[in-house]
PDB file of N, CA and C in Angstrom:
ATOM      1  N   UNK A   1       3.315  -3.737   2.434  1.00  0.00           N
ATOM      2  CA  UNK A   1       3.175  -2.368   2.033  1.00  0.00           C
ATOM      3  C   UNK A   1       1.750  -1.876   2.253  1.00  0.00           C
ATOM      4  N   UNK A   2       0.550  -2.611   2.220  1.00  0.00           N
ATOM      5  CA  UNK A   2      -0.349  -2.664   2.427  1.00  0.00           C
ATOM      6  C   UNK A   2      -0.711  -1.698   3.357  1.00  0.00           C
ATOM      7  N   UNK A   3      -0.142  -2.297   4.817  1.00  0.00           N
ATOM      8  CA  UNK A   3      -0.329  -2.433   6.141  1.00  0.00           C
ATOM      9  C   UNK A   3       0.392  -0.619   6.097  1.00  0.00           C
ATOM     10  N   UNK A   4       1.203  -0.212   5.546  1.00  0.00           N
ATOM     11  CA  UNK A   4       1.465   1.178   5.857  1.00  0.00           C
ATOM     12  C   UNK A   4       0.376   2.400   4.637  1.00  0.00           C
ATOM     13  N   UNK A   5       0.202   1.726   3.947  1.00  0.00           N
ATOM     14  CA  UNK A   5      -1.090   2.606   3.220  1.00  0.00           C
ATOM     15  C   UNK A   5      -1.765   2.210   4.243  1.00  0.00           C
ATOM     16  N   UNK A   6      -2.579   1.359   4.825  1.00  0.00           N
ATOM     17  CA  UNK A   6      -3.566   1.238   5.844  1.00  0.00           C
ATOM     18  C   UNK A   6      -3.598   2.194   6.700  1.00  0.00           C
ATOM     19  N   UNK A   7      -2.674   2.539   7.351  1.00  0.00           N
ATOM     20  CA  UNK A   7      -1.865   3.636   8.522  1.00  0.00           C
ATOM     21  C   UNK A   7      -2.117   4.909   7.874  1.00  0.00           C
ATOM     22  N   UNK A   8      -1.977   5.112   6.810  1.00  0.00           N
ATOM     23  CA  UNK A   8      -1.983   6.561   6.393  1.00  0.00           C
ATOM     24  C   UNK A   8      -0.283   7.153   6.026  1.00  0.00           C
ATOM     25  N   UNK A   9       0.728   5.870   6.346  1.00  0.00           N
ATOM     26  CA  UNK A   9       2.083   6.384   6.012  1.00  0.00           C
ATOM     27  C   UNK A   9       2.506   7.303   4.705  1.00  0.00           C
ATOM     28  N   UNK A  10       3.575   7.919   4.710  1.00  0.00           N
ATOM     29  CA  UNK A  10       3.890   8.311   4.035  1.00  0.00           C
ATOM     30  C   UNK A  10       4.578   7.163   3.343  1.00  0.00           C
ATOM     31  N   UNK A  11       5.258   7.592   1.968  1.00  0.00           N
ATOM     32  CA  UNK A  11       5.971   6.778   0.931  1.00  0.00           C
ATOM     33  C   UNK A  11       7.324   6.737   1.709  1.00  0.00           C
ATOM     34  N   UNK A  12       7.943   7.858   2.359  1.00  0.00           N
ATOM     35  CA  UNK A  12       9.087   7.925   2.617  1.00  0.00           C
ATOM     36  C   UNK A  12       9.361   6.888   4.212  1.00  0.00           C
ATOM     37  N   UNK A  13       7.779   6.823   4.912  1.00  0.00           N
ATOM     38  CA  UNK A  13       7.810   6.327   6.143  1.00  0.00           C
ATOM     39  C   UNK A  13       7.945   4.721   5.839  1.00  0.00           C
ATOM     40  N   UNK A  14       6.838   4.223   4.507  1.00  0.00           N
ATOM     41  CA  UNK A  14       6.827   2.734   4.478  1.00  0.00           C
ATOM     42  C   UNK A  14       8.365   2.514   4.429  1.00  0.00           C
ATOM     43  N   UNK A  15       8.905   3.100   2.995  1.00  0.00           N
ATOM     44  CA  UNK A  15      10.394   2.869   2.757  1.00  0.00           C
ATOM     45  C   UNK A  15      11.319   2.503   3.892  1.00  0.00           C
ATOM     46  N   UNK A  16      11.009   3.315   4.526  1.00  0.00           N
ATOM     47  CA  UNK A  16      12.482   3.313   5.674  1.00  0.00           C
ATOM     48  C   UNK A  16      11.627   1.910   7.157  1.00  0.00           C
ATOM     49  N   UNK A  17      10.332   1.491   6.956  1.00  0.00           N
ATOM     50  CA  UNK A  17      10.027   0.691   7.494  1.00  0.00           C
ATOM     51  C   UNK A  17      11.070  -0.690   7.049  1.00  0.00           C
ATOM     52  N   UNK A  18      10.694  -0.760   5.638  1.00  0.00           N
ATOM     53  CA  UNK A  18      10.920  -1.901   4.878  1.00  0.00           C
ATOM     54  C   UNK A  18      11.794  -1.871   4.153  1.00  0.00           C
ATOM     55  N   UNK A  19      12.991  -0.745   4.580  1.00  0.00           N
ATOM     56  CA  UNK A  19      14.479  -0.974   3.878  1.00  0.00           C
ATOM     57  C   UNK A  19      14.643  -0.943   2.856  1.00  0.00           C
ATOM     58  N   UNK A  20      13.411  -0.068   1.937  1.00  0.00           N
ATOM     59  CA  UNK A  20      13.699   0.670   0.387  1.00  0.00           C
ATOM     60  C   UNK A  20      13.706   1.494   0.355  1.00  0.00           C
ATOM     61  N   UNK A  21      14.472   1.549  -0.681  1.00  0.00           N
ATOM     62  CA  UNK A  21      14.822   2.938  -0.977  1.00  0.00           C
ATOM     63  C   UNK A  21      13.134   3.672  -1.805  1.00  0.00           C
ATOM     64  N   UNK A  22      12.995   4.990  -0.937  1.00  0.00           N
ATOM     65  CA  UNK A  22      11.481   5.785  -1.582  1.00  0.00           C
ATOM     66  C   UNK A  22      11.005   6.012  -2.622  1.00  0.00           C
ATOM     67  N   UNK A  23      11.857   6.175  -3.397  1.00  0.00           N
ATOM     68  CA  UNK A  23      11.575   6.066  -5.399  1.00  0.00           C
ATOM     69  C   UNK A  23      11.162   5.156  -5.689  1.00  0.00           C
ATOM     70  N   UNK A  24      11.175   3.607  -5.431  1.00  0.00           N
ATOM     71  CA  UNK A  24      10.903   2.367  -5.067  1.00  0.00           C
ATOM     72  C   UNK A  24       9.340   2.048  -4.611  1.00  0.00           C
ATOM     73  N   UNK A  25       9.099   2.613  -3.749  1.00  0.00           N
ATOM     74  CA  UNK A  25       7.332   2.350  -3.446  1.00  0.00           C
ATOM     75  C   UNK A  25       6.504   2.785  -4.267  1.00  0.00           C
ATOM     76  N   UNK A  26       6.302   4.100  -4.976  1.00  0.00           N
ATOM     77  CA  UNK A  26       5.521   4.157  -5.601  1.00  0.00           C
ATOM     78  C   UNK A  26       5.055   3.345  -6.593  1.00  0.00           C
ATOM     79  N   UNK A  27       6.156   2.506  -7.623  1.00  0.00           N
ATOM     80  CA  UNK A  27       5.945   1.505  -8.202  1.00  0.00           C
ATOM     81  C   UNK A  27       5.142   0.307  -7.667  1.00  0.00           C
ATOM     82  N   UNK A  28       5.497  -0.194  -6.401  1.00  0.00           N
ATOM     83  CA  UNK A  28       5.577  -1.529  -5.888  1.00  0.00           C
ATOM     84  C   UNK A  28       3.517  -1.200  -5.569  1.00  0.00           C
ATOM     85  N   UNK A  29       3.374   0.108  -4.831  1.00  0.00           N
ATOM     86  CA  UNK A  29       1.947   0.888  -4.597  1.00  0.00           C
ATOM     87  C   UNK A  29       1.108   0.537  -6.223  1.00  0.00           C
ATOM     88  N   UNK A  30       1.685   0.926  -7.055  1.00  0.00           N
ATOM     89  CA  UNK A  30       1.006   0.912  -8.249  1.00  0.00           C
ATOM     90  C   UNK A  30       1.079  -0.575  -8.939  1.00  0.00           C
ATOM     91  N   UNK A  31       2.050  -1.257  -8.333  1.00  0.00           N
ATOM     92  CA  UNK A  31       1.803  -3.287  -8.565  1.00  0.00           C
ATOM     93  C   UNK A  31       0.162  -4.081  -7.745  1.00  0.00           C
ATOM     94  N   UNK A  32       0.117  -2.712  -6.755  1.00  0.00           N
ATOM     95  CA  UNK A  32      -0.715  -3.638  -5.816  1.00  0.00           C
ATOM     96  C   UNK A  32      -2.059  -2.847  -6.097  1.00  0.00           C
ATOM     97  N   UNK A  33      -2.501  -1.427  -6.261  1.00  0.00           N
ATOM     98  CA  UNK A  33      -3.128  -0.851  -6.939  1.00  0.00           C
ATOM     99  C   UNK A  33      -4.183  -1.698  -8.554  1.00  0.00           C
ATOM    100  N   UNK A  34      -3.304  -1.805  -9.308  1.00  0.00           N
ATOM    101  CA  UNK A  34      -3.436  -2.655 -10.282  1.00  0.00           C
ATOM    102  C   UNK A  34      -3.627  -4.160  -9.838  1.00  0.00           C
ATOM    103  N   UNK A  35      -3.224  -4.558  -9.061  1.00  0.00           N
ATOM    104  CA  UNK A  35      -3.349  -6.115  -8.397  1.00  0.00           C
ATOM    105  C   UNK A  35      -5.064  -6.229  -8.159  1.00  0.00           C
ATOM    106  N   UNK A  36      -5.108  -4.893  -7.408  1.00  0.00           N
ATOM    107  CA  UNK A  36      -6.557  -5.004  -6.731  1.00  0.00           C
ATOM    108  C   UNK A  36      -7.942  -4.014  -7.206  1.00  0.00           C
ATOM    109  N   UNK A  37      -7.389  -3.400  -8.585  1.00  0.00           N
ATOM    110  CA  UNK A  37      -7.828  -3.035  -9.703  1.00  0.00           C
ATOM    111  C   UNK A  37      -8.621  -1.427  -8.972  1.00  0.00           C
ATOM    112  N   UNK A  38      -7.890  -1.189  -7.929  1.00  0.00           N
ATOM    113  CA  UNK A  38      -8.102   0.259  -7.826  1.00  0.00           C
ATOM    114  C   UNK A  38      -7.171   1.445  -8.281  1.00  0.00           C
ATOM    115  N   UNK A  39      -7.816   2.753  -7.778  1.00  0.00           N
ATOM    116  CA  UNK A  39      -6.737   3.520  -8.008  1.00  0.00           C
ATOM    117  C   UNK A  39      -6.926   4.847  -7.337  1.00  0.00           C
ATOM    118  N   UNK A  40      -6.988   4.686  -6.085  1.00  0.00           N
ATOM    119  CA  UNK A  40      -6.261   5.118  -4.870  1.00  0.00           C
ATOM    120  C   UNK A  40      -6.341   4.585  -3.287  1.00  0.00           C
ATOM    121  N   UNK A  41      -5.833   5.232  -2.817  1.00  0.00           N
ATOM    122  CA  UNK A  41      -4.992   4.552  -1.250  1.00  0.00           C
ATOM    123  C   UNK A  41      -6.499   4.230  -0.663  1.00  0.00           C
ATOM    124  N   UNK A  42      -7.927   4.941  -0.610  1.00  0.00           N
ATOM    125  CA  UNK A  42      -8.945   4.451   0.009  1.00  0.00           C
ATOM    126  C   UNK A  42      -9.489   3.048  -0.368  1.00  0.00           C
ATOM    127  N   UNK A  43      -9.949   3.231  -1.580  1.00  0.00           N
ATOM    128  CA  UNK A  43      -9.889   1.785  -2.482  1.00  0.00           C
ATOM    129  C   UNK A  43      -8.912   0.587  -2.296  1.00  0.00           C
ATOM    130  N   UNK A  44      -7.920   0.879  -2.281  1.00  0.00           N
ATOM    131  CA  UNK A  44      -6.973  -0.050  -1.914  1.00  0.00           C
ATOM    132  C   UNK A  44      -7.052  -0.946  -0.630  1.00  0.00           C
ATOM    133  N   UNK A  45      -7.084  -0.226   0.473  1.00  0.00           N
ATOM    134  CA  UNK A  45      -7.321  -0.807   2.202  1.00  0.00           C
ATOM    135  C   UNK A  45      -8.879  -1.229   2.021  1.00  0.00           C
ATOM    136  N   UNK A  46     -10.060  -0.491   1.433  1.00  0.00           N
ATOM    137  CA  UNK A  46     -11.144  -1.076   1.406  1.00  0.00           C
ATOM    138  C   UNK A  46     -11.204  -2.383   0.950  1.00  0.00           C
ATOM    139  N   UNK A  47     -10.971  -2.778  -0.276  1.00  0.00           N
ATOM    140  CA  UNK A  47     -10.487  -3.685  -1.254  1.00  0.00           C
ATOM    141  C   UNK A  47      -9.546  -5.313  -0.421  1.00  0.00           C
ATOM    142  N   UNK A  48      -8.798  -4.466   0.214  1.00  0.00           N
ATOM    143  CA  UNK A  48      -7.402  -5.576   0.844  1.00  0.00           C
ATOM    144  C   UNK A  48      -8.628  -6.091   2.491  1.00  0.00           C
ATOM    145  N   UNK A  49      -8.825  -4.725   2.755  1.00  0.00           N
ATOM    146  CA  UNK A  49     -10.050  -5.768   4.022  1.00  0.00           C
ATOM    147  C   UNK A  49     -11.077  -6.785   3.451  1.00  0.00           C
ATOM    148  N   UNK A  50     -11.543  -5.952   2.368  1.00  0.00           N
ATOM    149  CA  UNK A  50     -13.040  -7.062   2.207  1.00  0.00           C
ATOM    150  C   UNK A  50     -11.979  -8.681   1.731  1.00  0.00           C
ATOM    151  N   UNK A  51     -11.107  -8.606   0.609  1.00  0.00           N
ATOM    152  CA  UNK A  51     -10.322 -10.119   0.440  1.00  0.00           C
ATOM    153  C   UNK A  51      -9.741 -10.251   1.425  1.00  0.00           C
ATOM    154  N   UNK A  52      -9.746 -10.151   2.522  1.00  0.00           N
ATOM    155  CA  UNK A  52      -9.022 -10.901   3.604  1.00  0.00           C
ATOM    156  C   UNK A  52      -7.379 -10.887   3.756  1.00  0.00           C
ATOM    157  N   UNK A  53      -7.006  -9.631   2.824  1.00  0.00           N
ATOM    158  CA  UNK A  53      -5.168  -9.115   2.701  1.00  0.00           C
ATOM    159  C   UNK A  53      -4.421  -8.674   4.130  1.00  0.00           C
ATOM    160  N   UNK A  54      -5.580  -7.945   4.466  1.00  0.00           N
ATOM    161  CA  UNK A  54      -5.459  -7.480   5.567  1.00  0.00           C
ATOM    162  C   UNK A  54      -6.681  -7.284   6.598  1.00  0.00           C
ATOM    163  N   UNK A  55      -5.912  -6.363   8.288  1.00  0.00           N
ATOM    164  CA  UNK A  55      -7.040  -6.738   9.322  1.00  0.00           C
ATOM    165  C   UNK A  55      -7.101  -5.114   9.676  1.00  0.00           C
ATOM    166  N   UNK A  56      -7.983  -4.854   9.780  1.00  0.00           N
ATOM    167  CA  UNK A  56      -7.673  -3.045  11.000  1.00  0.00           C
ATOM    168  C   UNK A  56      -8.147  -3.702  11.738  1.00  0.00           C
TER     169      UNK A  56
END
């Protein structure tokens, strides 16, 4: 889910990437949010690059 906040996706775009239903991400966004003790989408990809979650 990461990897489509990274992108700039929409909620409705990750969903239909990853075969959930869209009401569904925002939660799963706010598991990983809280995971990585931010709280929003910039913070988040900043956060997931510097730990090594993810690559741009």
């Amino acid at each position: 889910m990461l990897w489509g906040i990274a992108k700039g996706f929409s909620y409705s775009q990750i969903a239909l990437q990853l075969g959930i239903s869209a009401n569904t991400v925002p939660s799963h966004v706010k598991a990983i949010y809280r995971k990585l003790r931010v709280d929003n989408r910039s913070s988040a990809v900043y956060e997931a690059v510097q730990h090594g979650i993810i690559r741009l």
